[in-house]
Protein backbone atom coordinates (compact mmCIF):
# COMPACT_ATOMS: atom_id res chain seq x y z
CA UNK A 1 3.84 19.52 -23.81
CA UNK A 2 0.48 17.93 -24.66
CA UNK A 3 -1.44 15.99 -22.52
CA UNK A 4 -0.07 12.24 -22.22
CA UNK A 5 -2.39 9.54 -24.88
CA UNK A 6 -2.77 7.15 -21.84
CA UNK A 7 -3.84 9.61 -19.66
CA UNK A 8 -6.21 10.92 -22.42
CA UNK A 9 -7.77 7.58 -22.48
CA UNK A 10 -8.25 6.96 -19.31
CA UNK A 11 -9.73 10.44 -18.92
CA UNK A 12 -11.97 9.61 -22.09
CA UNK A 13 -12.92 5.96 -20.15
CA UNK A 14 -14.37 7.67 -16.78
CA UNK A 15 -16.29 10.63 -18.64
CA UNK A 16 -17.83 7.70 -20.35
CA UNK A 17 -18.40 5.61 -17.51
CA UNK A 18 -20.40 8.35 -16.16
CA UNK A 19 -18.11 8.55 -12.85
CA UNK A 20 -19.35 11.34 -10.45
CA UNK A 21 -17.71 14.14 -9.91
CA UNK A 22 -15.90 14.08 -5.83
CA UNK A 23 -18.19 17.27 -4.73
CA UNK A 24 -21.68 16.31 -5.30
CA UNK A 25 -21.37 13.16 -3.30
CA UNK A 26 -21.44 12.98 0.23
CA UNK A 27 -17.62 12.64 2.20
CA UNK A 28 -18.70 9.23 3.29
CA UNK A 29 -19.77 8.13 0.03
CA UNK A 30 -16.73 10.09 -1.86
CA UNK A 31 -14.41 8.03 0.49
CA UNK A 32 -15.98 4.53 -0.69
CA UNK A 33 -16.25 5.89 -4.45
CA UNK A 34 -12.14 6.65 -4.11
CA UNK A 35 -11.54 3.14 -2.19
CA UNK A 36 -13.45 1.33 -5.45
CA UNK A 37 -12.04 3.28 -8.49
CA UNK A 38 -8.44 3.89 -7.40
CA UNK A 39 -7.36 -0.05 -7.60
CA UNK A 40 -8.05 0.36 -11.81
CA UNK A 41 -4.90 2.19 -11.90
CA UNK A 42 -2.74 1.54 -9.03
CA UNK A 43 -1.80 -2.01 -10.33
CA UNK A 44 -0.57 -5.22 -8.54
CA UNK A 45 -0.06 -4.90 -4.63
CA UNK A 46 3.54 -6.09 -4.40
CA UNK A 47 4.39 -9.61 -2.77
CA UNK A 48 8.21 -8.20 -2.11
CA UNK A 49 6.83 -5.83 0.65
CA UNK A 50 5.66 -7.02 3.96
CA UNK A 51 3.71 -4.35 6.71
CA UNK A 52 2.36 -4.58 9.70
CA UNK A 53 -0.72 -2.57 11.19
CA UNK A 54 -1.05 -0.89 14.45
CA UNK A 55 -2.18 2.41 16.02
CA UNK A 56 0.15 5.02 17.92
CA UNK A 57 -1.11 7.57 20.39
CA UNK A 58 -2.32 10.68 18.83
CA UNK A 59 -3.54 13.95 20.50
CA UNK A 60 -7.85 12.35 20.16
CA UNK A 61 -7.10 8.64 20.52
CA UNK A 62 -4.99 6.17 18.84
CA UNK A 63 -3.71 6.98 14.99
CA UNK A 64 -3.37 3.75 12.90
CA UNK A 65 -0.70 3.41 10.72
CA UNK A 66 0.53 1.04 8.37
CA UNK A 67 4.59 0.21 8.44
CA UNK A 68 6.23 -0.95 5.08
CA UNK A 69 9.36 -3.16 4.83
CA UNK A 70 11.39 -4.12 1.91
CA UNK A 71 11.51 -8.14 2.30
CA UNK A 72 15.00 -8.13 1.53
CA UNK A 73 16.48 -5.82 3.91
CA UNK A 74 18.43 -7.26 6.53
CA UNK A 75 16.17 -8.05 8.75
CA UNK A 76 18.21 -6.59 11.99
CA UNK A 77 18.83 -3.38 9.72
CA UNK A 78 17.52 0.03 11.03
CA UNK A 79 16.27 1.35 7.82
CA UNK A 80 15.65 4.85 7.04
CA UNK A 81 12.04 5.94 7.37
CA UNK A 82 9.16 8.00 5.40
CA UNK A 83 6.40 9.54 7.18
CA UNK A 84 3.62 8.98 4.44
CA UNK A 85 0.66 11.48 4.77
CA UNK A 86 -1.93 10.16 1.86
CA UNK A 87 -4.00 12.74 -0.30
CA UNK A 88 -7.32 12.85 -0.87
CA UNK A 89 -7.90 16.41 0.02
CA UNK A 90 -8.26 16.29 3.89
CA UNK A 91 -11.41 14.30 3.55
CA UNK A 92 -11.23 11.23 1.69
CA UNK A 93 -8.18 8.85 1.17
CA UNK A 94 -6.75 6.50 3.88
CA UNK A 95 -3.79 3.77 4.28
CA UNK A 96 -5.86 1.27 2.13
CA UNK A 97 -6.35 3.57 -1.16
CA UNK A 98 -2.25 4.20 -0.53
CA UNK A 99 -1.42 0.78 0.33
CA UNK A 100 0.42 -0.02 -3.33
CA UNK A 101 1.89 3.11 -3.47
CA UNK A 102 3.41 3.03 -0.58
CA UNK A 103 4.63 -0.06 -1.24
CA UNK A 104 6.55 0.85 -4.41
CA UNK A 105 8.38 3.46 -2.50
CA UNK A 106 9.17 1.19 0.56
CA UNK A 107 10.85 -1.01 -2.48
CA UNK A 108 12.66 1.36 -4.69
CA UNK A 109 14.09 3.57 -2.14
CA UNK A 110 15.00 0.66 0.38
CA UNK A 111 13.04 2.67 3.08
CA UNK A 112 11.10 2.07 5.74
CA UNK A 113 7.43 3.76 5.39
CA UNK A 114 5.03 4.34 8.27
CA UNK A 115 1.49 5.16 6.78
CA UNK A 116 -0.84 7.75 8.21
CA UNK A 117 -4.69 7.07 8.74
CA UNK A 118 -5.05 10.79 10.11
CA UNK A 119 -8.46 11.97 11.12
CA UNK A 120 -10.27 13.57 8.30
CA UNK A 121 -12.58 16.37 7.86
CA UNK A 122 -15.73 17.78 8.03
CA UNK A 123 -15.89 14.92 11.33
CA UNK A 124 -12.55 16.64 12.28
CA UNK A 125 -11.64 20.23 10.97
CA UNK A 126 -8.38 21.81 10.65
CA UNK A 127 -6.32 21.40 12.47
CA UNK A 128 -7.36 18.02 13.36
CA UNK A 129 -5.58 16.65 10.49
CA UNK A 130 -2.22 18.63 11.06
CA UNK A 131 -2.42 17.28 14.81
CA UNK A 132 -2.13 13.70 13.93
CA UNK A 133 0.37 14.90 11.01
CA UNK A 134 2.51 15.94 13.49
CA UNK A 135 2.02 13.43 16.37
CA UNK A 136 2.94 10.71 14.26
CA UNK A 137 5.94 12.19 13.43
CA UNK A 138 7.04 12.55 16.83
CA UNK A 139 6.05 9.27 17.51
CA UNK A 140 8.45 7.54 14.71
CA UNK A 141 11.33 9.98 15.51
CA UNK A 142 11.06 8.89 19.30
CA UNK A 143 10.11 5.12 18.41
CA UNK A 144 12.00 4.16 15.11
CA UNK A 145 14.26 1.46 16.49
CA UNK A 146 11.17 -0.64 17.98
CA UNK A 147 9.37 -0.46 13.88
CA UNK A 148 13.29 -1.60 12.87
CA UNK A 149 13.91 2.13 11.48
CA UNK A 150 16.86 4.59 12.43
CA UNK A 151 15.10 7.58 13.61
CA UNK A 152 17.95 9.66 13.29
CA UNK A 153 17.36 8.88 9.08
CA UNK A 154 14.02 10.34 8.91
CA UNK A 155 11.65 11.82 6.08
CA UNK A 156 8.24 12.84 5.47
CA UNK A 157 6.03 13.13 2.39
CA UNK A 158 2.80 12.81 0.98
CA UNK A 159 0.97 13.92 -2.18
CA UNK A 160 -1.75 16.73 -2.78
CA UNK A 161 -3.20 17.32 0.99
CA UNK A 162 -0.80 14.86 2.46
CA UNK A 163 1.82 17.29 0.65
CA UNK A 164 0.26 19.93 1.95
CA UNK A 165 0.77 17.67 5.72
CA UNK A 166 4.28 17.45 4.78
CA UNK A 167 5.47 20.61 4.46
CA UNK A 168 3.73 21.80 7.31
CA UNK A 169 5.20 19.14 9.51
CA UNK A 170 8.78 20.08 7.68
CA UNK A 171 7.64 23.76 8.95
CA UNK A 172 7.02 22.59 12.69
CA UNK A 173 9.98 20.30 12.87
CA UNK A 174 12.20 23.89 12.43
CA UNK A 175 10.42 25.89 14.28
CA UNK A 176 10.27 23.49 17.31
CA UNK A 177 13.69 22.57 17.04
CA UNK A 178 12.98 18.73 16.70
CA UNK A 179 12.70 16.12 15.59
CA UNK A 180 15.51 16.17 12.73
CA UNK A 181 14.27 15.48 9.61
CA UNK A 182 16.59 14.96 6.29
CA UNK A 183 14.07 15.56 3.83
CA UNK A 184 10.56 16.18 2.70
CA UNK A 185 8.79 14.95 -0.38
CA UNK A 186 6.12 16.79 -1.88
CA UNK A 187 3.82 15.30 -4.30
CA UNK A 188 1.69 17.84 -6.36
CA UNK A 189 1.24 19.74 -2.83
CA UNK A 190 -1.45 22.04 -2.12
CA UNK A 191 0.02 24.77 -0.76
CA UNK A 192 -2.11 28.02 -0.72
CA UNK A 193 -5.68 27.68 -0.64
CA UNK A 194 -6.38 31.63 -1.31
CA UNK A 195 -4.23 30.75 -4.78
CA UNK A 196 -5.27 32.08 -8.36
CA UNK A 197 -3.10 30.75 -10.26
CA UNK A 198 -2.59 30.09 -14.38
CA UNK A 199 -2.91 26.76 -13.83
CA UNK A 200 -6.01 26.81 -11.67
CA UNK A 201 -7.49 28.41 -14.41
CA UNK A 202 -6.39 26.54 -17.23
CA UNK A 203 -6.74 22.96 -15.55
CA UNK A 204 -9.93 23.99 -13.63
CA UNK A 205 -11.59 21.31 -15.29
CA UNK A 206 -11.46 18.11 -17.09
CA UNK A 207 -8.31 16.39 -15.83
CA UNK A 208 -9.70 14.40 -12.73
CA UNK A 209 -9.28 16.98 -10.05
CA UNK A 210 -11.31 20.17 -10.82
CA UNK A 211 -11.27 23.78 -9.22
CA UNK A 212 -15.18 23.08 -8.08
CA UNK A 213 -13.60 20.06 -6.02
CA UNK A 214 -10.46 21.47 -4.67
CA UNK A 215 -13.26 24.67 -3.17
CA UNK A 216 -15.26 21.56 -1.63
CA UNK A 217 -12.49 20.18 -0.05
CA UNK A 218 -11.23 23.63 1.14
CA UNK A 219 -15.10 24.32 2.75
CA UNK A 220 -14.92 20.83 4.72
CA UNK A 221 -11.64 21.83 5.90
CA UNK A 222 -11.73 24.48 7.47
CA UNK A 223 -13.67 25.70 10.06
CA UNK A 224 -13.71 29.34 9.13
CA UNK A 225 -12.68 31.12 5.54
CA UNK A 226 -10.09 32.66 7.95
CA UNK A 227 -8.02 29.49 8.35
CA UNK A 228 -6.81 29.58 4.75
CA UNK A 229 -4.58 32.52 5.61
CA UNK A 230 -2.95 30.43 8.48
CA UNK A 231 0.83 28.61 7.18
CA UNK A 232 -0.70 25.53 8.68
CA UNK A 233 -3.28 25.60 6.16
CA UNK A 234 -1.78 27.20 3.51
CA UNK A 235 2.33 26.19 4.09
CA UNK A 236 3.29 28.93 1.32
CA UNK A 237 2.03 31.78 3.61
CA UNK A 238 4.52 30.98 5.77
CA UNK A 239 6.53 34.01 6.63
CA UNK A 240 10.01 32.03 5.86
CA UNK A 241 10.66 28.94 4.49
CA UNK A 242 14.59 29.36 5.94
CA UNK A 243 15.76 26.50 7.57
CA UNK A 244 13.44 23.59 6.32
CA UNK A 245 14.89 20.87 5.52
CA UNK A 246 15.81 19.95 2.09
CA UNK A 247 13.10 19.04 -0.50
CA UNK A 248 11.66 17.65 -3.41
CA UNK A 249 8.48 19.15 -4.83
CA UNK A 250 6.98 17.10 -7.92
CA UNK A 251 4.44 18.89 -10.42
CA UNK A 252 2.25 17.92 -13.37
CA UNK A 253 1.65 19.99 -16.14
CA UNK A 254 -2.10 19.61 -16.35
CA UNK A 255 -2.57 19.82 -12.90
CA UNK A 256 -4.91 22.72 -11.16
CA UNK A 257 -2.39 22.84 -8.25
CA UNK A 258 0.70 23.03 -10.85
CA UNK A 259 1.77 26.75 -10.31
CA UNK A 260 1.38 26.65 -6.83
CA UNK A 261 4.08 23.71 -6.05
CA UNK A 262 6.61 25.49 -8.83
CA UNK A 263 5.77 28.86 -6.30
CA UNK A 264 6.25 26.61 -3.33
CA UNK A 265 10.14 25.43 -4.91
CA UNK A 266 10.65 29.12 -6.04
CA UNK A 267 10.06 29.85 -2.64
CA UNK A 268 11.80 27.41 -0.87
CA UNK A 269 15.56 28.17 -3.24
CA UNK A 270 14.98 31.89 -2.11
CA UNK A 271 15.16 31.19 1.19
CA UNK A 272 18.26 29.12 1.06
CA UNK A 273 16.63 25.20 1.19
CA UNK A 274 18.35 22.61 -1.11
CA UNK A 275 15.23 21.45 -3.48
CA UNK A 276 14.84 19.77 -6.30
CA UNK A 277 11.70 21.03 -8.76
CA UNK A 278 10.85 17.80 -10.91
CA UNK A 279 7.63 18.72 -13.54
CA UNK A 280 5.66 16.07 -15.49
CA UNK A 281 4.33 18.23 -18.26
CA UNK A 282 2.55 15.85 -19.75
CA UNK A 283 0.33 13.99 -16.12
CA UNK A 284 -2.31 15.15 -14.14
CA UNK A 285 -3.17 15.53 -10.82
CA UNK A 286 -3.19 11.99 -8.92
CA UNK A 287 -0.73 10.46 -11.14
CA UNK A 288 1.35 8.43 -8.62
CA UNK A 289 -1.80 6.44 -8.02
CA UNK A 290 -1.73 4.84 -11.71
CA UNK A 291 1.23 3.10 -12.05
CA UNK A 292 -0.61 0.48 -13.70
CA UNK A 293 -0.84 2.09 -16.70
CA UNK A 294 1.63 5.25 -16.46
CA UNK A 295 5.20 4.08 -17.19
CA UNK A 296 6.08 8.03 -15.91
CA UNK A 297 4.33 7.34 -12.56
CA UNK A 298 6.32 4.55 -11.97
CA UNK A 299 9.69 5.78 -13.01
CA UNK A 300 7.90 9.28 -10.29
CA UNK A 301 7.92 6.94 -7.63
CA UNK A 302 11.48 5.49 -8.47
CA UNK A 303 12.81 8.50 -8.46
CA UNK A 304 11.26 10.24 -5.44
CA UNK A 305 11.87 7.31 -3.39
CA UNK A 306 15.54 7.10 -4.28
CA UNK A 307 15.81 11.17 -3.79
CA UNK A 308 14.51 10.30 -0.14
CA UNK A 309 16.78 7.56 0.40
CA UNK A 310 19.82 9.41 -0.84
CA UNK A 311 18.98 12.86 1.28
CA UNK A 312 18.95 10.32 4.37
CA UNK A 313 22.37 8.44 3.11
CA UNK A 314 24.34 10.18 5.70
């Protein structure tokens, strides 16, 4: 399918602005460049939505986190709860640049979300990032009922490295034995950083997120080349994906991390886990942050948010 005519124009609009590309800024200067260009595209913050801010203990200090709430759930209702790990490659992103998305998917799926302002790299290497990942996690299974959510009802997600978060978590959470989750929702995850895939090479530049930049956020990452080999960097080098819990892994055709996600739901239905595969042939990377202008991001976020609340029906 060919490459969506709103997407082309908005690709056409930041070539012409001039925008730089992620990699030859600075992380602290990449951060502030994401937190000014990403409200073009994510559209109006949502008025039917309330959250509240406040920090948890994490394994280096207190995590903040942002906690979403439809405003017309009952408000003595234990709700069913995300775990949202943001993108941004491990080193930029945060709750703020997330903040309307997660809103749209506290609305449509009736769910509570709990936002995750992890520590990011190169101030905190891997696996800095899956520590707070994880710790927050624990922290809403153990302390759902006082943030009005049912932790027995519990999901996590997040898109590009706060997919990659995800499954990892979804990967500790089985082989730790707790806590239960019902469901994990992957958004355009990176999965294997040692990948060479079709789609790397075919998408490796021109649609937003570029091969170059994916390498630059790998290198701030880690702390050795070795560490891409390790499931917690790279979930799909996991020996088995067995006993995970069930999953929904979202693509886009023009994507650089495309054929790794598809790999990542191949792999997941050999091993036995209930997944749904959903591909946007026609989007890029980063799409759920423009549903401003991309009617398909926000029927994406309808649907993922309903598949969430569904998996955590019973």
């Amino acid at each position: 399918m060919a490459l969506d005519p709103i997407v082309r124009k908005l690709l056409d609009a930041a070539a012409a602005a001039g925008r730089p590309a992620l990699n030859s800024l600075p992380p602290v200067e990449a951060r502030r460049f994401m937190r000014e260009t990403r409200p073009a595209t994510e559209g109006p913050k949502l008025d039917t939505v309330g959250h509240v801010d406040r920090t948890i203990p994490g394994p280096a200090g207190a995590i903040p986190v942002r906690v979403y709430r439809p405003n017309s759930a009952n408000p003595a209702a234990k709700l069913p709860v995300l775990v949202y790990l943001h993108g941004g490659g491990w080193v930029i992103g945060d709750i703020e640049t997330h903040h309307t998305l997660c809103q749209r998917l506290s609305e449509s799926g009736g769910l509570l979300v709990v936002s995750v302002d992890y520590r990011l790299a190169p101030e905190h290497k891997f696996p800095a990032c899956v520590e707070d990942s994880w710790a927050a996690t624990e922290w809403v299974a153990a302390n759902a009922a006082e943030i009005g959510g049912d932790g027995t009802r519990l999901a996590v997600g997040g898109d590009s490295a706060g997919g990659n978060l995800a499954a990892v978590v979804a990967l500790m959470a089985r082989d730790k034995g707790a806590p239960k989750l019902g469901f994990q929702l992957l958004i355009y995850p990176a999965v294997d950083a040692l990948a060479d895939t079709g789609s790397m090479a075919k998408n490796a530049d021109g649609y937003l997120l570029t091969r170059v930049a994916m390498e630059w956020f790998y290198d701030l990452y880690q702390c050795t080349r070795a560490d891409r080999t390790d499931w917690r960097f790279s979930p799909l080098r996991a020996a088995t994906l067995a006993g995970v819990c069930p999953a929904m892994v979202i693509t886009a055709g023009f994507d650089p991390l495309r054929d790794e996600g598809r790999a990542y739901a191949e792999r997941l239905a050999h091993d036995g886990v209930v997944v749904e595969a959903v591909d946007y042939s026609s989007m890029i990377h980063g799409f759920f942050g423009m549903p401003g202008p991309l009617s398909q991001s926000r029927r994406g976020i309808v649907a993922a948010a309903q598949a969430t609340r569904d998996a955590l029906a019973g």
